[in-house]
C-alpha atoms as a PDB file:
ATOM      1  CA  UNK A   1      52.460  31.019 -51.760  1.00  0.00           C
ATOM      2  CA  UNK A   2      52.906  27.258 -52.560  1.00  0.00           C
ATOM      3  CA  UNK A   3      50.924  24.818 -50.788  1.00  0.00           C
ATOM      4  CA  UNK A   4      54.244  23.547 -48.710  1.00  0.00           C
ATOM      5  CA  UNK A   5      54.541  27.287 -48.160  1.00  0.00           C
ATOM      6  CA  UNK A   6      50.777  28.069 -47.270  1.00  0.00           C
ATOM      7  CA  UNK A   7      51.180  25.246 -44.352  1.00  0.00           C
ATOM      8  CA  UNK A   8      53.905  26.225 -43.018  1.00  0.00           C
ATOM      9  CA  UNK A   9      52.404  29.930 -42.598  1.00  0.00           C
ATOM     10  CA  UNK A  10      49.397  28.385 -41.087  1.00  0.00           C
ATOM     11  CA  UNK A  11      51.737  26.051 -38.427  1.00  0.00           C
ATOM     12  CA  UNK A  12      53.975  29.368 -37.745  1.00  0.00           C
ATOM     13  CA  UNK A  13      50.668  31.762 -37.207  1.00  0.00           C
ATOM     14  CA  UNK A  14      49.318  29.280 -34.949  1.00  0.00           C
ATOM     15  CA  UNK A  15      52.099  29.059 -32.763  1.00  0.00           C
ATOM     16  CA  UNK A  16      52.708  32.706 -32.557  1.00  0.00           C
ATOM     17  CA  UNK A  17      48.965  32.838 -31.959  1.00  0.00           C
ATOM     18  CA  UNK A  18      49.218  29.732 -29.150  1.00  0.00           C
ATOM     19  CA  UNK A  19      52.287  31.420 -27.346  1.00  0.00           C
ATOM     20  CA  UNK A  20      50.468  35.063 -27.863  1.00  0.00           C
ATOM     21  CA  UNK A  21      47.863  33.975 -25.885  1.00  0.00           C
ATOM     22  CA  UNK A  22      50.058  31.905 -23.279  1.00  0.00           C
ATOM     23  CA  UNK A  23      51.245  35.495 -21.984  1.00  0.00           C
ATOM     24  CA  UNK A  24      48.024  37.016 -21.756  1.00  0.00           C
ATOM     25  CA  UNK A  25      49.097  39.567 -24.492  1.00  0.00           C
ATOM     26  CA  UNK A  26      47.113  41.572 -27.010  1.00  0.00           C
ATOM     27  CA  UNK A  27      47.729  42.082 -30.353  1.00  0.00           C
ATOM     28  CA  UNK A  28      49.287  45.073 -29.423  1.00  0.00           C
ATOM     29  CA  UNK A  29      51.305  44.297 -26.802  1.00  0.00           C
ATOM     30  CA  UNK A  30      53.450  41.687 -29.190  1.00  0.00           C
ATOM     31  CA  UNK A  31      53.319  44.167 -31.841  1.00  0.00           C
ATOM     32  CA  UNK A  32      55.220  46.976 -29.782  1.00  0.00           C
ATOM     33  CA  UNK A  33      57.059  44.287 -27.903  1.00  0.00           C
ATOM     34  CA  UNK A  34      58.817  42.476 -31.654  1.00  0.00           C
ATOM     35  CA  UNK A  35      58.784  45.942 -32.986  1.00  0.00           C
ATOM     36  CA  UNK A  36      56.432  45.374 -36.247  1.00  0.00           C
ATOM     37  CA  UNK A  37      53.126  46.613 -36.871  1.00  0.00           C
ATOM     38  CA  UNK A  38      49.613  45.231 -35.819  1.00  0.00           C
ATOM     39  CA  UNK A  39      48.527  44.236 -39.117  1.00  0.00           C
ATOM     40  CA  UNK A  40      51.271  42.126 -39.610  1.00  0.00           C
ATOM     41  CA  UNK A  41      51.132  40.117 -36.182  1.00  0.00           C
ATOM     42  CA  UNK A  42      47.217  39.732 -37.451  1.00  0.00           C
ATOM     43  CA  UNK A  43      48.581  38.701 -40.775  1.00  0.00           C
ATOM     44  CA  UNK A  44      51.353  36.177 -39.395  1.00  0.00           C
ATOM     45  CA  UNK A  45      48.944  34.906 -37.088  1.00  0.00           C
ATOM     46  CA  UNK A  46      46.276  33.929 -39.408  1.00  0.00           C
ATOM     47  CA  UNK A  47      48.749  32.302 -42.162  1.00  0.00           C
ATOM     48  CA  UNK A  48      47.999  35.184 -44.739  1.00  0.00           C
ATOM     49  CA  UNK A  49      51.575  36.130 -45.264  1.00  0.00           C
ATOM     50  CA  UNK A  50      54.780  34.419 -45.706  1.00  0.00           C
ATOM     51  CA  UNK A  51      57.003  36.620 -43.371  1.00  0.00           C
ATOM     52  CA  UNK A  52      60.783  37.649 -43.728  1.00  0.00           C
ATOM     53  CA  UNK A  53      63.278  35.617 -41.106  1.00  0.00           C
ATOM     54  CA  UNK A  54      63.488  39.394 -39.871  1.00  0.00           C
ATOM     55  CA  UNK A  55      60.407  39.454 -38.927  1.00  0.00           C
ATOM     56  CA  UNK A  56      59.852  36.024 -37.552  1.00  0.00           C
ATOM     57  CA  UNK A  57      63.246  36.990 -35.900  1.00  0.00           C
ATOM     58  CA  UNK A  58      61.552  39.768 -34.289  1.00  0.00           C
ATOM     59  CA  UNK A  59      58.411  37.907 -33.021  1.00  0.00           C
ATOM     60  CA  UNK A  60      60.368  34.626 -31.507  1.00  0.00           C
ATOM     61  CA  UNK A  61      62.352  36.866 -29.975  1.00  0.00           C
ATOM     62  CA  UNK A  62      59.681  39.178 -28.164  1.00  0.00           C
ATOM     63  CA  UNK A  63      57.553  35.959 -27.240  1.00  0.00           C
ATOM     64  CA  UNK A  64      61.301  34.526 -25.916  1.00  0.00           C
ATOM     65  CA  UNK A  65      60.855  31.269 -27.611  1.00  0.00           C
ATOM     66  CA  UNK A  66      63.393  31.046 -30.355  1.00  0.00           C
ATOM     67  CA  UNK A  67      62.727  30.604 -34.373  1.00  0.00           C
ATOM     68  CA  UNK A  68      63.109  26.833 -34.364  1.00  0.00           C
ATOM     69  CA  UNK A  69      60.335  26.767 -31.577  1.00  0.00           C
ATOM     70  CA  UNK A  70      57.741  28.677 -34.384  1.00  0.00           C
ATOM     71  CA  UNK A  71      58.642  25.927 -37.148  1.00  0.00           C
ATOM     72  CA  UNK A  72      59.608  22.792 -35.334  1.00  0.00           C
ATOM     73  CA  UNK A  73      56.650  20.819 -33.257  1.00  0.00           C
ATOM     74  CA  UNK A  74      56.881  20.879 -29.449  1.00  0.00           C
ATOM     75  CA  UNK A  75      60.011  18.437 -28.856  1.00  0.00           C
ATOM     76  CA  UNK A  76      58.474  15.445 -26.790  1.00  0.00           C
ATOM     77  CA  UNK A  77      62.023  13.404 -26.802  1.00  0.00           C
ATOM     78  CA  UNK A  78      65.900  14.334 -26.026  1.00  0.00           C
ATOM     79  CA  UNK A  79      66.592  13.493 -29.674  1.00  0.00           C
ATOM     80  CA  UNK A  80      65.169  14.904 -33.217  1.00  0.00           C
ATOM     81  CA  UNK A  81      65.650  14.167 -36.507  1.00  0.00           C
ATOM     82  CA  UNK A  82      65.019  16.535 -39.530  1.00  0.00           C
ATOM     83  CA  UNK A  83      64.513  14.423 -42.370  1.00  0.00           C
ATOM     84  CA  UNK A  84      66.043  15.293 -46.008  1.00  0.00           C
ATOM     85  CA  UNK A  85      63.552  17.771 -47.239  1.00  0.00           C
ATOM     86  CA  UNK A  86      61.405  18.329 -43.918  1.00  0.00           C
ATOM     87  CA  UNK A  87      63.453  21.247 -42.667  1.00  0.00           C
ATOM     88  CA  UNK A  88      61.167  24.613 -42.808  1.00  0.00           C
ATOM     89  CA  UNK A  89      61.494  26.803 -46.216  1.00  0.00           C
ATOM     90  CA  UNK A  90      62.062  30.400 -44.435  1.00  0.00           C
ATOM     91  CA  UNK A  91      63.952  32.263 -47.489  1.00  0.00           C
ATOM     92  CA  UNK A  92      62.832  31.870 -51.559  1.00  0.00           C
ATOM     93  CA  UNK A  93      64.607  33.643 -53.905  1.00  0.00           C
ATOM     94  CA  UNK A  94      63.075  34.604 -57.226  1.00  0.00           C
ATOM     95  CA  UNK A  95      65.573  32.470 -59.181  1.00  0.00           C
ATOM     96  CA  UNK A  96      64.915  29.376 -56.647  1.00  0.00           C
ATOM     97  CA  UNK A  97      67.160  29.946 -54.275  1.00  0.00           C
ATOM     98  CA  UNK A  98      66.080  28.653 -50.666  1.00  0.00           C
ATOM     99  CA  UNK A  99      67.065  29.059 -46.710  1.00  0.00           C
ATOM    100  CA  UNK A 100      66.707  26.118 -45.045  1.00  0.00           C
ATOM    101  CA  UNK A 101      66.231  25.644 -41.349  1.00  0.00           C
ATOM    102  CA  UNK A 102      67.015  22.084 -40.861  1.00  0.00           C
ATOM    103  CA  UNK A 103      67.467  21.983 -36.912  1.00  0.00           C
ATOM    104  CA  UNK A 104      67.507  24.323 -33.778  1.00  0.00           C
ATOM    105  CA  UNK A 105      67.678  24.337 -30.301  1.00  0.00           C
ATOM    106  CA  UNK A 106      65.549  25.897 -27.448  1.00  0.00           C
ATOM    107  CA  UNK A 107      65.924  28.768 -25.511  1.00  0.00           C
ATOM    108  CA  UNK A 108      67.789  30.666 -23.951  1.00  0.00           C
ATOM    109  CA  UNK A 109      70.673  29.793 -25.608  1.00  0.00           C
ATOM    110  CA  UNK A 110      69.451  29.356 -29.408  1.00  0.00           C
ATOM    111  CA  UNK A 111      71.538  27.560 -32.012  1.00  0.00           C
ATOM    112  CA  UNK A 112      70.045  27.862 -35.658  1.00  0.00           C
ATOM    113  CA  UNK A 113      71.333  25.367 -38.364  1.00  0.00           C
ATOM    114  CA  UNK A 114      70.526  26.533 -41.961  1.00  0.00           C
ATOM    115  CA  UNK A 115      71.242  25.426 -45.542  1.00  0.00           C
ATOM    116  CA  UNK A 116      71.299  27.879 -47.927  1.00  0.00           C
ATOM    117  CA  UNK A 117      71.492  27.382 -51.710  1.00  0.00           C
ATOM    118  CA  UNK A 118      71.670  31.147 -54.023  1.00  0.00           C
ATOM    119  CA  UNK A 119      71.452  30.744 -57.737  1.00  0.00           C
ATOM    120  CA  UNK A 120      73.761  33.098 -59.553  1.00  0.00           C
ATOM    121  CA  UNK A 121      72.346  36.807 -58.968  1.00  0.00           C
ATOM    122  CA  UNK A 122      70.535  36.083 -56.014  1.00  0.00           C
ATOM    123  CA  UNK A 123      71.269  38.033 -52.582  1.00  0.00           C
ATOM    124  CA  UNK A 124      69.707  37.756 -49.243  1.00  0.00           C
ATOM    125  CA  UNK A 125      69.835  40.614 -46.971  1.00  0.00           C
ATOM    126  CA  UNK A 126      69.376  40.713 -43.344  1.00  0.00           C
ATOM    127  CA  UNK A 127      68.606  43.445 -40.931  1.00  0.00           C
ATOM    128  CA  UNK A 128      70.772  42.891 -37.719  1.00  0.00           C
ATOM    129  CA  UNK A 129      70.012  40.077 -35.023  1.00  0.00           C
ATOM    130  CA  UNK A 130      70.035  40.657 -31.557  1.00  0.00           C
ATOM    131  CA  UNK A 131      73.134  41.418 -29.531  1.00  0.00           C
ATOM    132  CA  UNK A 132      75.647  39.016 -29.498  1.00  0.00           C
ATOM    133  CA  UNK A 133      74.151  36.990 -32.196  1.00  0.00           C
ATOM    134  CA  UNK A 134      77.019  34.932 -33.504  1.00  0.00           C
ATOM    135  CA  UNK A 135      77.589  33.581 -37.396  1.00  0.00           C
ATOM    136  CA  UNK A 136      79.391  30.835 -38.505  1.00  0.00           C
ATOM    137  CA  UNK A 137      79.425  29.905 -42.472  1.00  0.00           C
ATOM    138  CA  UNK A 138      80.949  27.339 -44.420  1.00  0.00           C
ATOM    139  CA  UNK A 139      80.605  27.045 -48.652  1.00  0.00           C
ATOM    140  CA  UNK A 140      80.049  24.070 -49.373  1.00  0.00           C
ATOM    141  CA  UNK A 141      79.926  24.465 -53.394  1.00  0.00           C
ATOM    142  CA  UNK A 142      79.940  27.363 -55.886  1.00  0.00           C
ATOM    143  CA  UNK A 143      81.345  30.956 -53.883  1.00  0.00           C
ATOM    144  CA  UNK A 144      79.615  33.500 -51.645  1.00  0.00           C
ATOM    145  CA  UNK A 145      80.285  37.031 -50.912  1.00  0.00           C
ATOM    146  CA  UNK A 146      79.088  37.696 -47.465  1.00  0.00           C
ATOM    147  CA  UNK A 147      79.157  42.161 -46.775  1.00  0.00           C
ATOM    148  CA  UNK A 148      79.031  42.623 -42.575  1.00  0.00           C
ATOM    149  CA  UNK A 149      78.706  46.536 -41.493  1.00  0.00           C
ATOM    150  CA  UNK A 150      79.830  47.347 -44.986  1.00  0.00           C
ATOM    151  CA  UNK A 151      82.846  45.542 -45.345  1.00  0.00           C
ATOM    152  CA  UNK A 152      82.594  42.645 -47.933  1.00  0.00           C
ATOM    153  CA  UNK A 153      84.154  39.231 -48.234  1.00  0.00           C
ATOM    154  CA  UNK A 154      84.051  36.445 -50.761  1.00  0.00           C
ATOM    155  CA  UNK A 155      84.513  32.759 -49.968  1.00  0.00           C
ATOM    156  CA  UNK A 156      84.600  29.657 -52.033  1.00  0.00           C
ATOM    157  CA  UNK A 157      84.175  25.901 -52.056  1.00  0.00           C
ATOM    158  CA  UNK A 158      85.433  24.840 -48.726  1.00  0.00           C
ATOM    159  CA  UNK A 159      85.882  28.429 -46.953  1.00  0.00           C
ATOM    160  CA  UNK A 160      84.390  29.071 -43.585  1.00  0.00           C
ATOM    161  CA  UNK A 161      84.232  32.183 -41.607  1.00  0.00           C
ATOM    162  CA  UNK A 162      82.285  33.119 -38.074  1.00  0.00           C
ATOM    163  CA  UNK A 163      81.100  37.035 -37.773  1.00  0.00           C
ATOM    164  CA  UNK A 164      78.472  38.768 -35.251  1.00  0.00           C
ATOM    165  CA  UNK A 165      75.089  38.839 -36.508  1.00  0.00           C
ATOM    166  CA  UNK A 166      73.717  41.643 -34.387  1.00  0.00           C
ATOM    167  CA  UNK A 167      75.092  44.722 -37.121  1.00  0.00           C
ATOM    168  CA  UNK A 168      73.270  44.209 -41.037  1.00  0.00           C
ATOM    169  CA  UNK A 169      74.602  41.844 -43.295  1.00  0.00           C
ATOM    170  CA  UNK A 170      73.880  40.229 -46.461  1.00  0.00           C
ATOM    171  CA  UNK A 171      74.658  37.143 -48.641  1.00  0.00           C
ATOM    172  CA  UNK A 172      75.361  37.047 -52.257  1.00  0.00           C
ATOM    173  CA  UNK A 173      76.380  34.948 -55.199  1.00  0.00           C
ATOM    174  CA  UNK A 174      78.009  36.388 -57.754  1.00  0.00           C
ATOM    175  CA  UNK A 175      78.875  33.635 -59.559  1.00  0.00           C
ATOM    176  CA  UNK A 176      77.409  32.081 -62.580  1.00  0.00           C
ATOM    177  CA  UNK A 177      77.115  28.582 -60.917  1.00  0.00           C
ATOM    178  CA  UNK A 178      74.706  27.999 -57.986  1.00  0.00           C
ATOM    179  CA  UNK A 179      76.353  28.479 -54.472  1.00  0.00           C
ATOM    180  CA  UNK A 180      75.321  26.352 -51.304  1.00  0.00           C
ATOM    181  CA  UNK A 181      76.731  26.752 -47.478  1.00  0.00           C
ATOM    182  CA  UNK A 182      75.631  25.835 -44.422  1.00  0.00           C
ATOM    183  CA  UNK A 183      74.826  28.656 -41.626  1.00  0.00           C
ATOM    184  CA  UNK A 184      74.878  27.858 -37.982  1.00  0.00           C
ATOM    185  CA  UNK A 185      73.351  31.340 -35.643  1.00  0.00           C
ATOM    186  CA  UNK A 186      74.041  31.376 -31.994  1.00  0.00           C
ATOM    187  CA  UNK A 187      71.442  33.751 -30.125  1.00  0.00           C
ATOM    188  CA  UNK A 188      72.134  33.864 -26.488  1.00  0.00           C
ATOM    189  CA  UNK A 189      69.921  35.014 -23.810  1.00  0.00           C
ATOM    190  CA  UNK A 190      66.762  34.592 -25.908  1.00  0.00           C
ATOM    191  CA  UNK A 191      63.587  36.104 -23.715  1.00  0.00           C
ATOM    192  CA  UNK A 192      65.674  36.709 -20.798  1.00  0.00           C
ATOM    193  CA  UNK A 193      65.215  40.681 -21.715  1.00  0.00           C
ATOM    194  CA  UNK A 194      61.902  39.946 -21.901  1.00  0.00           C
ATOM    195  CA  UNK A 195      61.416  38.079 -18.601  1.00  0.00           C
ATOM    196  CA  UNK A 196      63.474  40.778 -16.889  1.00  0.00           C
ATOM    197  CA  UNK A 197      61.080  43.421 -18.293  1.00  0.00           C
ATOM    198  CA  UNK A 198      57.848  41.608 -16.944  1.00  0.00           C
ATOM    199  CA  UNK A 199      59.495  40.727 -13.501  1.00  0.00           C
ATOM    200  CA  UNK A 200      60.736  44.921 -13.446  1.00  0.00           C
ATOM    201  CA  UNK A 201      57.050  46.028 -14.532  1.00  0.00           C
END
């Protein structure tokens, strides 16, 4: 990891750690609860790995805060601004491709605003979101073939499409130029499972 990188693992660990704790919850009990292994809470937790947005997925969603909440500092206004270049690095692709998450909002009802840019080759996979989970796209330059449940669809310069999120899908450009779009993610109901399950137990 890169130093931005390396301090942005530390921020996200200590959050996960801060809300962990919060709850009253062992390592365990967030482990089984996201649905990822012990070691890897411990490793997310102390800033040792840079985790997949699956996995960070997984976490916010079990602790029923959200993704922006693990990368974004505690909002303390109505209003805030994400500065060119301060939005949180969540996705690198081995060519230098990069997903951006430049603004979100808090629970229950999460809304996720990404930039994406995929260099020719690259592809970014993603296991499927929780139910309901809503995707809306729009290319902004260069083409994108976006596959949902199997079925595959390609979209240039100035194309937009909206799919759910909750099945697998995957981004790709096959192009020869590099490809940019922006990618908005509605999760509803974030932690409201979650409460229900404490309130039932």
């Amino acid at each position: 990891m890169d130093a931005t990188a390396e301090t942005l693992a530390r921020a996200i660990g200590a959050r996960i750690k801060h809300e962990r704790k919060l709850r009253d919850w062992t390592l365990d009990r967030l482990a089984d609860l996201a649905g990822v292994s012990r070691r890897m809470v411990v490793s997310v937790e102390q800033g040792a790995v840079n985790p997949s947005v699956g996995t960070l997925l997984r976490l916010s969603d079990a602790l029923g805060v959200g993704l922006p909440a693990l990368v974004e500092p505690p909002a303390t206004k109505a209003v805030r601004v994400t500065r060119d270049g301060e939005g949180a690095v969540l996705w690198a692709g081995d060519s230098g491709g990069r997903g951006v998450l430049v603004a979100g909002t808090e629970p229950p009802d999460v809304v996720e605003l990404w930039e994406w840019t995929l260099m020719p080759g690259e592809v970014h996979r993603s296991e499927a979101h929780a139910a309901r989970t809503r995707e809306l796209l729009h290319v902004l330059d260069g083409a994108v073939v976006i596959e949902v449940d199997g079925e595959q669809f390609e979209l240039g310069r100035g194309d937009a499409m909206t799919f759910f999120g909750d099945t697998e899908h995957s981004y790709t450009n096959a192009q020869d130029e590099p490809a940019r779009f922006a990618l908005t993610v509605y999760e509803p109901g974030v932690g409201m499972i979650r409460a229900k399950e404490t309130i039932d137990a």
